[in-house]
C-alpha atoms as a PDB file:
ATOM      1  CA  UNK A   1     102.069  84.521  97.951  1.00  0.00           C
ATOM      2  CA  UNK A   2      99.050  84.589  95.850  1.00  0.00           C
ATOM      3  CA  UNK A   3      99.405  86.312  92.325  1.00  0.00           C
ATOM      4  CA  UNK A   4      98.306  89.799  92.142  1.00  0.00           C
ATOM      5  CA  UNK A   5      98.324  91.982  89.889  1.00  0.00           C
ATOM      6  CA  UNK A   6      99.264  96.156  89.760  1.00  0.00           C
ATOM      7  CA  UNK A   7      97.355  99.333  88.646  1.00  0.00           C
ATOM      8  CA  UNK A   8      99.285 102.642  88.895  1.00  0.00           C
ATOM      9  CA  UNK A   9      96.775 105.495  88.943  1.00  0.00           C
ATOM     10  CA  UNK A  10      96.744 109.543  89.651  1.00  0.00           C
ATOM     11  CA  UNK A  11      94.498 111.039  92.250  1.00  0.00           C
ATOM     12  CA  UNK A  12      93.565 114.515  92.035  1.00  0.00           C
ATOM     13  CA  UNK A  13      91.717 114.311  95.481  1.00  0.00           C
ATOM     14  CA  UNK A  14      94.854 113.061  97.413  1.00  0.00           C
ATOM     15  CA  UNK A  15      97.651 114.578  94.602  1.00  0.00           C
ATOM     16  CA  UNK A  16      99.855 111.954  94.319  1.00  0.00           C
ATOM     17  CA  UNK A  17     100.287 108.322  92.052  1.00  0.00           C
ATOM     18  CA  UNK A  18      98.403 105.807  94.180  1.00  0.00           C
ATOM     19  CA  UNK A  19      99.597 102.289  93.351  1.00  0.00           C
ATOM     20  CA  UNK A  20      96.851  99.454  94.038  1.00  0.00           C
ATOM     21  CA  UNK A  21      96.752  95.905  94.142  1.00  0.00           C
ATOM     22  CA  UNK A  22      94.183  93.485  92.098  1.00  0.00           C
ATOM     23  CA  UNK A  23      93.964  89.640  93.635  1.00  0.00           C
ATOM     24  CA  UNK A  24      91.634  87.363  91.743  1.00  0.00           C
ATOM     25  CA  UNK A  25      90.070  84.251  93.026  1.00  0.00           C
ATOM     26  CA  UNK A  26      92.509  81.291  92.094  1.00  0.00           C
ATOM     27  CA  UNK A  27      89.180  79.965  89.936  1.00  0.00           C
ATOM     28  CA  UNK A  28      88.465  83.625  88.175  1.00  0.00           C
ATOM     29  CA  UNK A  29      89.467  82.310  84.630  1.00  0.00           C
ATOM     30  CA  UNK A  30      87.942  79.042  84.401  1.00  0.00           C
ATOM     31  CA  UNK A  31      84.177  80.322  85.238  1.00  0.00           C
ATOM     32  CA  UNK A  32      81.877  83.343  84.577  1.00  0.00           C
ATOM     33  CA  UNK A  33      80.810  84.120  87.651  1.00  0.00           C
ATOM     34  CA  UNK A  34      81.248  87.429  89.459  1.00  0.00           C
ATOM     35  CA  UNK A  35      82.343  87.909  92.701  1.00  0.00           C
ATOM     36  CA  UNK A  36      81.772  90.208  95.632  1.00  0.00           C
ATOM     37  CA  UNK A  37      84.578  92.986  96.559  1.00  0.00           C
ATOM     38  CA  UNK A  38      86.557  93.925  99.377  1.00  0.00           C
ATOM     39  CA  UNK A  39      88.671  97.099  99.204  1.00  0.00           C
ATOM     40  CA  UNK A  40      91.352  97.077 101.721  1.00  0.00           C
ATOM     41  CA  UNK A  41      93.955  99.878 103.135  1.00  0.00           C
ATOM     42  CA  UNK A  42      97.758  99.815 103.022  1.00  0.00           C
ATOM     43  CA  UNK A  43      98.098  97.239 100.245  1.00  0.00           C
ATOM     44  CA  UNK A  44     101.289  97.600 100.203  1.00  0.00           C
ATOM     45  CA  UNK A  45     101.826  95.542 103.632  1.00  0.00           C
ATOM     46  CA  UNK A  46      99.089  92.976 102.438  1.00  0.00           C
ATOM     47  CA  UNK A  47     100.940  92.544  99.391  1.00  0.00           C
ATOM     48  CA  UNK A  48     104.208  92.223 101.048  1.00  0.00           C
ATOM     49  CA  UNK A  49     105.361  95.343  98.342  1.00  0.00           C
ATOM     50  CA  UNK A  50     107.602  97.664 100.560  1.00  0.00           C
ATOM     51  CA  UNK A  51     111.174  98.798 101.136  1.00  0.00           C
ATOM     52  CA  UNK A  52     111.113 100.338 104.475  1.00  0.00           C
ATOM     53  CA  UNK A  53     109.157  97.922 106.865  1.00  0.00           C
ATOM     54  CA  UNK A  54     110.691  95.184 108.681  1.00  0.00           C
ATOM     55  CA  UNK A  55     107.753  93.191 110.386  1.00  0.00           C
ATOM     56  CA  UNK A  56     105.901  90.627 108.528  1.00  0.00           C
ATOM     57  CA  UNK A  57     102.950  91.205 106.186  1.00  0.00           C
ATOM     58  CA  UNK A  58      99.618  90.694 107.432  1.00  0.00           C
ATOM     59  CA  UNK A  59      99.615  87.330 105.572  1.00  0.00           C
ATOM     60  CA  UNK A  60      95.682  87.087 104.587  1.00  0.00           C
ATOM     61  CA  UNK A  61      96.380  86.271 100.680  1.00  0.00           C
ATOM     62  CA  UNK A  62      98.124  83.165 101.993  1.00  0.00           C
ATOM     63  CA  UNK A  63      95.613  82.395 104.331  1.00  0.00           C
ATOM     64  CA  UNK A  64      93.141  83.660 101.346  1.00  0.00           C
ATOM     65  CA  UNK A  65      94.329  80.941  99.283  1.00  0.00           C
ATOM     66  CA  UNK A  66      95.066  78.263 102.350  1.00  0.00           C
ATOM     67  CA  UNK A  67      91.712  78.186 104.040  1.00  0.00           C
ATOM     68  CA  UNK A  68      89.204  76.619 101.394  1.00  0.00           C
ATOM     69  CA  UNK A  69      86.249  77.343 103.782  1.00  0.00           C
ATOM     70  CA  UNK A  70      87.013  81.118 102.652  1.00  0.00           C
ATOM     71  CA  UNK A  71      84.476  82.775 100.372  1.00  0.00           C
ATOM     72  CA  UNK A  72      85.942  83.484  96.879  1.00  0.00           C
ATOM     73  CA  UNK A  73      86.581  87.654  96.718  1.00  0.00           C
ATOM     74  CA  UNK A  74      88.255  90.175  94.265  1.00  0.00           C
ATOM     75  CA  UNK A  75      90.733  91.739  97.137  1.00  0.00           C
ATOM     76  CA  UNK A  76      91.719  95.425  96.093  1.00  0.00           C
ATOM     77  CA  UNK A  77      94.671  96.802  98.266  1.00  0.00           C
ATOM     78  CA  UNK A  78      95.159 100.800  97.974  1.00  0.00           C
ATOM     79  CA  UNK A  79      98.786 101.586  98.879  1.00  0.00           C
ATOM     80  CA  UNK A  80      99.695 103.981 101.418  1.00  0.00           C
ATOM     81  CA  UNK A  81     102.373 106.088 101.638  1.00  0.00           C
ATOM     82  CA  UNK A  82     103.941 109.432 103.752  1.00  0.00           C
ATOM     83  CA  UNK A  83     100.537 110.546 103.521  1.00  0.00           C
ATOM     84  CA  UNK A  84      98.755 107.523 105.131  1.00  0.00           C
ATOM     85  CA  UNK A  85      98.094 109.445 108.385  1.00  0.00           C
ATOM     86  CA  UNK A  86      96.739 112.651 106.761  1.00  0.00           C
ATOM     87  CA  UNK A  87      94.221 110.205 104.294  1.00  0.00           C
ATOM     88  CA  UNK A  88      92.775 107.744 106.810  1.00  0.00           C
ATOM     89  CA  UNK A  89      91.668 109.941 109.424  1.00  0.00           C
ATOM     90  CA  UNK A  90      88.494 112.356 108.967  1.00  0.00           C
ATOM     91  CA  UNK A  91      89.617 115.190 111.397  1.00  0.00           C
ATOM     92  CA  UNK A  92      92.613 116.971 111.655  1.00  0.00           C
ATOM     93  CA  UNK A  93      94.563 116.334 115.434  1.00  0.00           C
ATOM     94  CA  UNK A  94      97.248 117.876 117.335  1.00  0.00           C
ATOM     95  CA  UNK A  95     100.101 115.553 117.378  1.00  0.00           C
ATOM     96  CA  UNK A  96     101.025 115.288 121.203  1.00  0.00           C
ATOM     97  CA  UNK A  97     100.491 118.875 121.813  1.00  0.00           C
ATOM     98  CA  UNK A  98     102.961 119.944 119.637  1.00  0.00           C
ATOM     99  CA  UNK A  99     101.246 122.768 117.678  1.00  0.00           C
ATOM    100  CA  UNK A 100     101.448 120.032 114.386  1.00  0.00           C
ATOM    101  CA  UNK A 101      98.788 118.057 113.145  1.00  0.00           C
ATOM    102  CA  UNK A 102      97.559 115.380 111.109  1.00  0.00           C
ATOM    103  CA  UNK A 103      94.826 114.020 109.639  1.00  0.00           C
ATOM    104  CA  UNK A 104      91.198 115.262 107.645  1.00  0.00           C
ATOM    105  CA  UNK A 105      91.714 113.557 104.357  1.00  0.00           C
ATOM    106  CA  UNK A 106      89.594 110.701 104.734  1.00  0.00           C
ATOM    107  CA  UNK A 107      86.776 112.141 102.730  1.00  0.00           C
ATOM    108  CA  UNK A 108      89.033 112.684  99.879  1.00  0.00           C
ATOM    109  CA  UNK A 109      91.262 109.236  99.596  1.00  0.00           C
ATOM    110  CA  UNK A 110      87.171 107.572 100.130  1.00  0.00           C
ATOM    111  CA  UNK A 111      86.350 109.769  97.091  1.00  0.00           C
ATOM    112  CA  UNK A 112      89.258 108.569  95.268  1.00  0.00           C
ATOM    113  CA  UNK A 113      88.322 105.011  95.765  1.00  0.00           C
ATOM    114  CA  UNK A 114      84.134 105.310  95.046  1.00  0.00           C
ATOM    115  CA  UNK A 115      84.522 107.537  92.232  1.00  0.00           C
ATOM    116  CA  UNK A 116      88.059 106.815  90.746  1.00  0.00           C
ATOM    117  CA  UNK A 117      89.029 103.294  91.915  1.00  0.00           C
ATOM    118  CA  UNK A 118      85.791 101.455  92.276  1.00  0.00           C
ATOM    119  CA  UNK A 119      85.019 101.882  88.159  1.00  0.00           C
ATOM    120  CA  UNK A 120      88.008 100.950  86.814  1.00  0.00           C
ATOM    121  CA  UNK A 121      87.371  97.742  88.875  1.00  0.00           C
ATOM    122  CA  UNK A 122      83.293  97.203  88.143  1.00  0.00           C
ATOM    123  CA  UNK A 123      84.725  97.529  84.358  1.00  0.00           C
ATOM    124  CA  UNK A 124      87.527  95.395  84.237  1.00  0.00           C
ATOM    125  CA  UNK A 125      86.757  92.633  86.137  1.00  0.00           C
ATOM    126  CA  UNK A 126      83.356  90.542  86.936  1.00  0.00           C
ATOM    127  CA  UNK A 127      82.109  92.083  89.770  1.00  0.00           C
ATOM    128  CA  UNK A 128      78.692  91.935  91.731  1.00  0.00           C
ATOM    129  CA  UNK A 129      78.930  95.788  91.580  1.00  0.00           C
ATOM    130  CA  UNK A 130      75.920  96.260  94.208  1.00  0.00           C
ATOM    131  CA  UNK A 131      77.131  97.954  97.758  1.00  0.00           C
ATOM    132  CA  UNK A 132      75.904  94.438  99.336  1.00  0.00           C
ATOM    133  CA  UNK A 133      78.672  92.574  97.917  1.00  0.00           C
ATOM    134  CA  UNK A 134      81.276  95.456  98.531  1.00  0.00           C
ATOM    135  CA  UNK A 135      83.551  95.700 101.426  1.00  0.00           C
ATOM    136  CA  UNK A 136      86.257  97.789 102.919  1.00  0.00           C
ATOM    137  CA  UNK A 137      88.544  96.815 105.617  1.00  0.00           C
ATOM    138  CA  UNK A 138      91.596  98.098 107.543  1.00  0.00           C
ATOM    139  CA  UNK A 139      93.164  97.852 110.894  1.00  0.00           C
ATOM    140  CA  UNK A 140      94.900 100.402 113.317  1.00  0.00           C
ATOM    141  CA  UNK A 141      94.182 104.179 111.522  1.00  0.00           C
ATOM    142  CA  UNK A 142      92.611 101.922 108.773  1.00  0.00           C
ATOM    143  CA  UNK A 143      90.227 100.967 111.065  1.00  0.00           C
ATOM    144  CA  UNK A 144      89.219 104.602 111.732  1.00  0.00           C
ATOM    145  CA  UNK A 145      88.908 105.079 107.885  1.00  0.00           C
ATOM    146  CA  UNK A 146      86.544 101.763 108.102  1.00  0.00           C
ATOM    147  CA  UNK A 147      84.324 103.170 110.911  1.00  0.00           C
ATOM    148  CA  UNK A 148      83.715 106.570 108.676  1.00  0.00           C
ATOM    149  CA  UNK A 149      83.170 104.937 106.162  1.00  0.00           C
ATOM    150  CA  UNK A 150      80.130 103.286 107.334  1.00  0.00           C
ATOM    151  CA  UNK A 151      78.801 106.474 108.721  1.00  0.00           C
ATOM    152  CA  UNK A 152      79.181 108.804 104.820  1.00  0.00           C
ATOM    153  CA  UNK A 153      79.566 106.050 102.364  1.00  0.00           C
ATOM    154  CA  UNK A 154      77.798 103.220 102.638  1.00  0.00           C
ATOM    155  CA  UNK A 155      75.751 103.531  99.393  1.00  0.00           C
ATOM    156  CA  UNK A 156      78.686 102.472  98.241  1.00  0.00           C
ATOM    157  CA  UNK A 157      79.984 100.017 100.668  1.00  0.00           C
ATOM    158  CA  UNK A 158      77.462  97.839 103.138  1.00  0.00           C
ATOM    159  CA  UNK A 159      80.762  95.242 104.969  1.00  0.00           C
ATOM    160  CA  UNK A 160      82.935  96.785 107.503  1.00  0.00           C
ATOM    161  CA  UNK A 161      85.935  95.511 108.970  1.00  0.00           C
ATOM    162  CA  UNK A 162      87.572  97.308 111.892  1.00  0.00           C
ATOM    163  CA  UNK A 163      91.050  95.511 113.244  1.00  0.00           C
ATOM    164  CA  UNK A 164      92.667  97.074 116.404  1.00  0.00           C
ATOM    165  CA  UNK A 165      91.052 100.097 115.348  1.00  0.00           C
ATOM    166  CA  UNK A 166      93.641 103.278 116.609  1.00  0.00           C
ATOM    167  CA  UNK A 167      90.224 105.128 118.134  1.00  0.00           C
ATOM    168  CA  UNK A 168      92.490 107.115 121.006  1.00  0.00           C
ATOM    169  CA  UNK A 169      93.265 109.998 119.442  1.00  0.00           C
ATOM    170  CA  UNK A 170      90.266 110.588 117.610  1.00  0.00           C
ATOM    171  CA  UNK A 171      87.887 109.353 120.411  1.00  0.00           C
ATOM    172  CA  UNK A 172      85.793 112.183 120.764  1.00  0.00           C
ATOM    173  CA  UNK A 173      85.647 113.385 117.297  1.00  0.00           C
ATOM    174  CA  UNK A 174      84.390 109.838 115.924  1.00  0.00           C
ATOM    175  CA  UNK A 175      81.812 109.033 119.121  1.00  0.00           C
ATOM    176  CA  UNK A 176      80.476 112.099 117.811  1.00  0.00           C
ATOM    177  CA  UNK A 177      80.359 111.531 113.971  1.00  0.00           C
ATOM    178  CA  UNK A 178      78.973 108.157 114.972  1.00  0.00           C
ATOM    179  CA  UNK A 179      75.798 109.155 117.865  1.00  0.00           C
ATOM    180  CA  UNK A 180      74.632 111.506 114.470  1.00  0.00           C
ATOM    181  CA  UNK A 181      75.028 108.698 111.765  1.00  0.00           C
ATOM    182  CA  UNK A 182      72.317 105.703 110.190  1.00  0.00           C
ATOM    183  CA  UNK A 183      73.581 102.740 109.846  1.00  0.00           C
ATOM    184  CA  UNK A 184      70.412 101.265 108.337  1.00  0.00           C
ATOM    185  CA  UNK A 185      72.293 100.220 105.295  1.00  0.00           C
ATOM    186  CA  UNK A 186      75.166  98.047 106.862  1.00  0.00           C
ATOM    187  CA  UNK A 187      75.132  94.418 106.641  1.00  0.00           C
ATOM    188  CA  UNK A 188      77.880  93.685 108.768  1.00  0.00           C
ATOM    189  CA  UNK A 189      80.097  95.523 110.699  1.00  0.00           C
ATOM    190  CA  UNK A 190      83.187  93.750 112.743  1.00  0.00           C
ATOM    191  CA  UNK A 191      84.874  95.426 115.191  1.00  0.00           C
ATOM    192  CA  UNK A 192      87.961  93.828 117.429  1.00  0.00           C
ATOM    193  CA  UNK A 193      90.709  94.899 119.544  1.00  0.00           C
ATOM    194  CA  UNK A 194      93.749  93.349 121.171  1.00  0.00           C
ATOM    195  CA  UNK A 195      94.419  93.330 124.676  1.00  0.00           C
ATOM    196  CA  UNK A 196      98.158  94.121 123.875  1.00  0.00           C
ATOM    197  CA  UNK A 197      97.544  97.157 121.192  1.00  0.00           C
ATOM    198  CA  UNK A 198      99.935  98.943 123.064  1.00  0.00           C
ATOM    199  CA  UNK A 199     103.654  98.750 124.869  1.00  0.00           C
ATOM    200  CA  UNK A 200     102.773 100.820 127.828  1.00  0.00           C
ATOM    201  CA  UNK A 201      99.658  99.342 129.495  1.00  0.00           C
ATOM    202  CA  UNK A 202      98.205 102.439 129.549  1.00  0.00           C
ATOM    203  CA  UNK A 203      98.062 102.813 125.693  1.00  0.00           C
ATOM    204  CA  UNK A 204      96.397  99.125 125.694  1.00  0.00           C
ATOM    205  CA  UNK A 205      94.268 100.424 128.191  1.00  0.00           C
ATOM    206  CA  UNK A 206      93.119 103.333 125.710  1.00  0.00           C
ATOM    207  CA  UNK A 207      92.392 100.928 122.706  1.00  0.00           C
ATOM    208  CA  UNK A 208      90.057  98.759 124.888  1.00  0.00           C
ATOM    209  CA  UNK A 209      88.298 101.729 126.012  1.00  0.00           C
ATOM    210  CA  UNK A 210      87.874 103.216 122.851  1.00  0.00           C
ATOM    211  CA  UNK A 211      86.713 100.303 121.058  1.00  0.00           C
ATOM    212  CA  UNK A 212      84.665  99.278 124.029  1.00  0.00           C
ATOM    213  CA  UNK A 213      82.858 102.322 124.149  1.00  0.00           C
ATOM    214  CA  UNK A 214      82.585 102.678 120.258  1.00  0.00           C
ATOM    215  CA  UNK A 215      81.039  98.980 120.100  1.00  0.00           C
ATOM    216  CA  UNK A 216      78.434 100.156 123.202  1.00  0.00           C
ATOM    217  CA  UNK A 217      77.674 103.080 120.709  1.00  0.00           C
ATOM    218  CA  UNK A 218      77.403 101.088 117.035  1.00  0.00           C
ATOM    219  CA  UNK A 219      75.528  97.738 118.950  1.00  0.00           C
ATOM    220  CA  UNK A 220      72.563 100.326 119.494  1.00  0.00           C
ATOM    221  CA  UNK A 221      72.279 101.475 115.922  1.00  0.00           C
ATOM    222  CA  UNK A 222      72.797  97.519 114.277  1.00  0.00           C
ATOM    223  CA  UNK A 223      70.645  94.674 114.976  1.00  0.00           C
ATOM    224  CA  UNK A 224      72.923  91.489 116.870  1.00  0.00           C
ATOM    225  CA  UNK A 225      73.270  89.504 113.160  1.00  0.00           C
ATOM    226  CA  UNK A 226      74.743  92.863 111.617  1.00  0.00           C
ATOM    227  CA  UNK A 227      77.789  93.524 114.376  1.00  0.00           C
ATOM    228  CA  UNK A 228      80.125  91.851 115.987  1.00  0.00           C
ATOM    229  CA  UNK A 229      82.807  92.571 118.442  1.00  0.00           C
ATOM    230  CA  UNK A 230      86.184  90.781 119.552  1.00  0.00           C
ATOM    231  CA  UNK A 231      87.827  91.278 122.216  1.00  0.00           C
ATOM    232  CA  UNK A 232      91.797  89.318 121.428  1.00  0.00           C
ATOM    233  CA  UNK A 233      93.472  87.958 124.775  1.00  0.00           C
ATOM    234  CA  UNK A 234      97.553  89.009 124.258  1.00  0.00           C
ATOM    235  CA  UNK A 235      96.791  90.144 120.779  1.00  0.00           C
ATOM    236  CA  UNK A 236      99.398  93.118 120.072  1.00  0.00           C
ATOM    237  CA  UNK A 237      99.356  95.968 117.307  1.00  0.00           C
ATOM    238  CA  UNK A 238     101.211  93.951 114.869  1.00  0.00           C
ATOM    239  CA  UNK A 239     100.796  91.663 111.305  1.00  0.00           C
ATOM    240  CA  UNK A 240     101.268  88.397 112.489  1.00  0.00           C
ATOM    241  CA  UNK A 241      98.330  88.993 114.950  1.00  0.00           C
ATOM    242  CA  UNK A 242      96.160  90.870 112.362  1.00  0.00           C
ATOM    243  CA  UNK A 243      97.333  87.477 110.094  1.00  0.00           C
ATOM    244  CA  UNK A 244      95.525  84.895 112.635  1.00  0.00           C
ATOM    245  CA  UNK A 245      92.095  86.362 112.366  1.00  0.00           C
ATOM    246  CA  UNK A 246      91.238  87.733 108.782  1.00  0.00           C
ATOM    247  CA  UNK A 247      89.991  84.442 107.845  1.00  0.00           C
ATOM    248  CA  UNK A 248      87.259  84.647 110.126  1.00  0.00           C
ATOM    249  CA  UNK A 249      86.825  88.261 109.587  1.00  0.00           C
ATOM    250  CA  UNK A 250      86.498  87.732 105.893  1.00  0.00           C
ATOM    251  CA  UNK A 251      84.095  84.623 106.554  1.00  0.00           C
ATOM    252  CA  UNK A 252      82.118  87.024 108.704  1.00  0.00           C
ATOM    253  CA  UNK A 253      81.751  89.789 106.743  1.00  0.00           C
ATOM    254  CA  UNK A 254      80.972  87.780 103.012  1.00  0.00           C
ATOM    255  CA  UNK A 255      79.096  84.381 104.464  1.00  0.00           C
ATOM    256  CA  UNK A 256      75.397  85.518 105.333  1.00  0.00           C
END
């Protein structure tokens, strides 16, 4: 596991401690150069840091600091917790017609990280602060929070990565939020999807769709060199899978 270290901070927009991780390139100490950014959601499974969760981490700092074709990043991981569901979503949804919902926080944990996060970490560490060399990434509901981001907040971030993006229940809500947005500052956006996101086929079924249809959207609003879209044969919801392709995502979204 690559060494990382911890900042424990309070967020008035989401009220609660938010506990983020801070991975340097292996070569940060022994130069002066600054590097480019790349925030990403629940640290705490990319930084193997949890108590409850029995699968495997998503394994990109090892293949961070395996693959030396890899550009060299600062890789920020904002822990999730109870209230991941609320935070990474931008609208508020029923929860299978049950009279509960979730969700509509996005705005606010995004807040927390451009105007709380994001300045401790231009100050304390040599970054290339501009939004061209800052990135945010997430997969599943993190991909949601990903996709939003790039339609409200990138003057802040211009590198999107979207893995197995959980666009079902949110589907017409974000097509929406997405027809009205510009996307004239993005550099790169990457979408993908697996063709196992789901146990019952017809919850795989609604992930292709989704992400199909959301690609059809976004490819209209990007030029071809600033999107790209995956389509994984047998890849399932899960970390290992997520594991196999952040190297190329990363490579994607930081090698121009």
């Amino acid at each position: 596991m690559k060494e990382y270290s911890i900042l424990i901070m309070y967020s008035k927009e989401l009220e609660r401690d938010v506990k983020v991780y801070i991975s340097l390139p292996k070569n940060y100490f022994e130069t002066d150069e600054l590097y480019p950014v790349l925030y990403a959601h629940d640290g705490q499974v990319l930084f193997k840091d949890y108590d409850d969760y029995n699968g495997e981490s998503w394994g990109i700092m090892e293949k961070y600091m395996n693959d030396p074709d890899l550009p060299e990043l600062i890789i920020v991981g904002i822990a999730s917790g109870k209230t991941r569901n609320n935070e990474l979503l931008p609208v508020s949804v029923e929860r299978n017609k049950s009279g509960k919902f979730f969700g509509g926080k996005a705005s606010e944990y995004l807040d927390f990280i451009v105007n709380r996060l994001k300045p401790i970490i231009n100050k304390k560490y040599r970054v290339l602060k501009s939004p061209e060399n800052t990135g945010i990434i997430g997969m599943s509901l993190g991909g949601v929070c990903t996709t939003y981001a790039a339609t409200k907040y990138s003057d802040h971030f211009t590198r999107f990565g979207c893995c197995s993006t959980a666009f079902p229940p949110v589907r017409k809500e974000m097509v929406e939020i997405v027809k009205k947005s510009d996307f004239s500052n993005v550099k790169k956006m990457y979408l993908d999807v697996g063709t196992k996101e789901s146990e019952s086929e017809k919850g795989s079924e609604a992930y292709l769709e989704t992400n199909k249809e959301m690609y059809g959207i976004l490819k209209e609003k990007l030029d071809p060199e600033r999107i790209r879209f995956e389509i994984i044969e047998g890849a399932q919801h899960d970390e290992p899978d997520w594991a196999d392709r952040f190297p190329e995502v990363i490579k994607y979204l930081f090698k121009d």
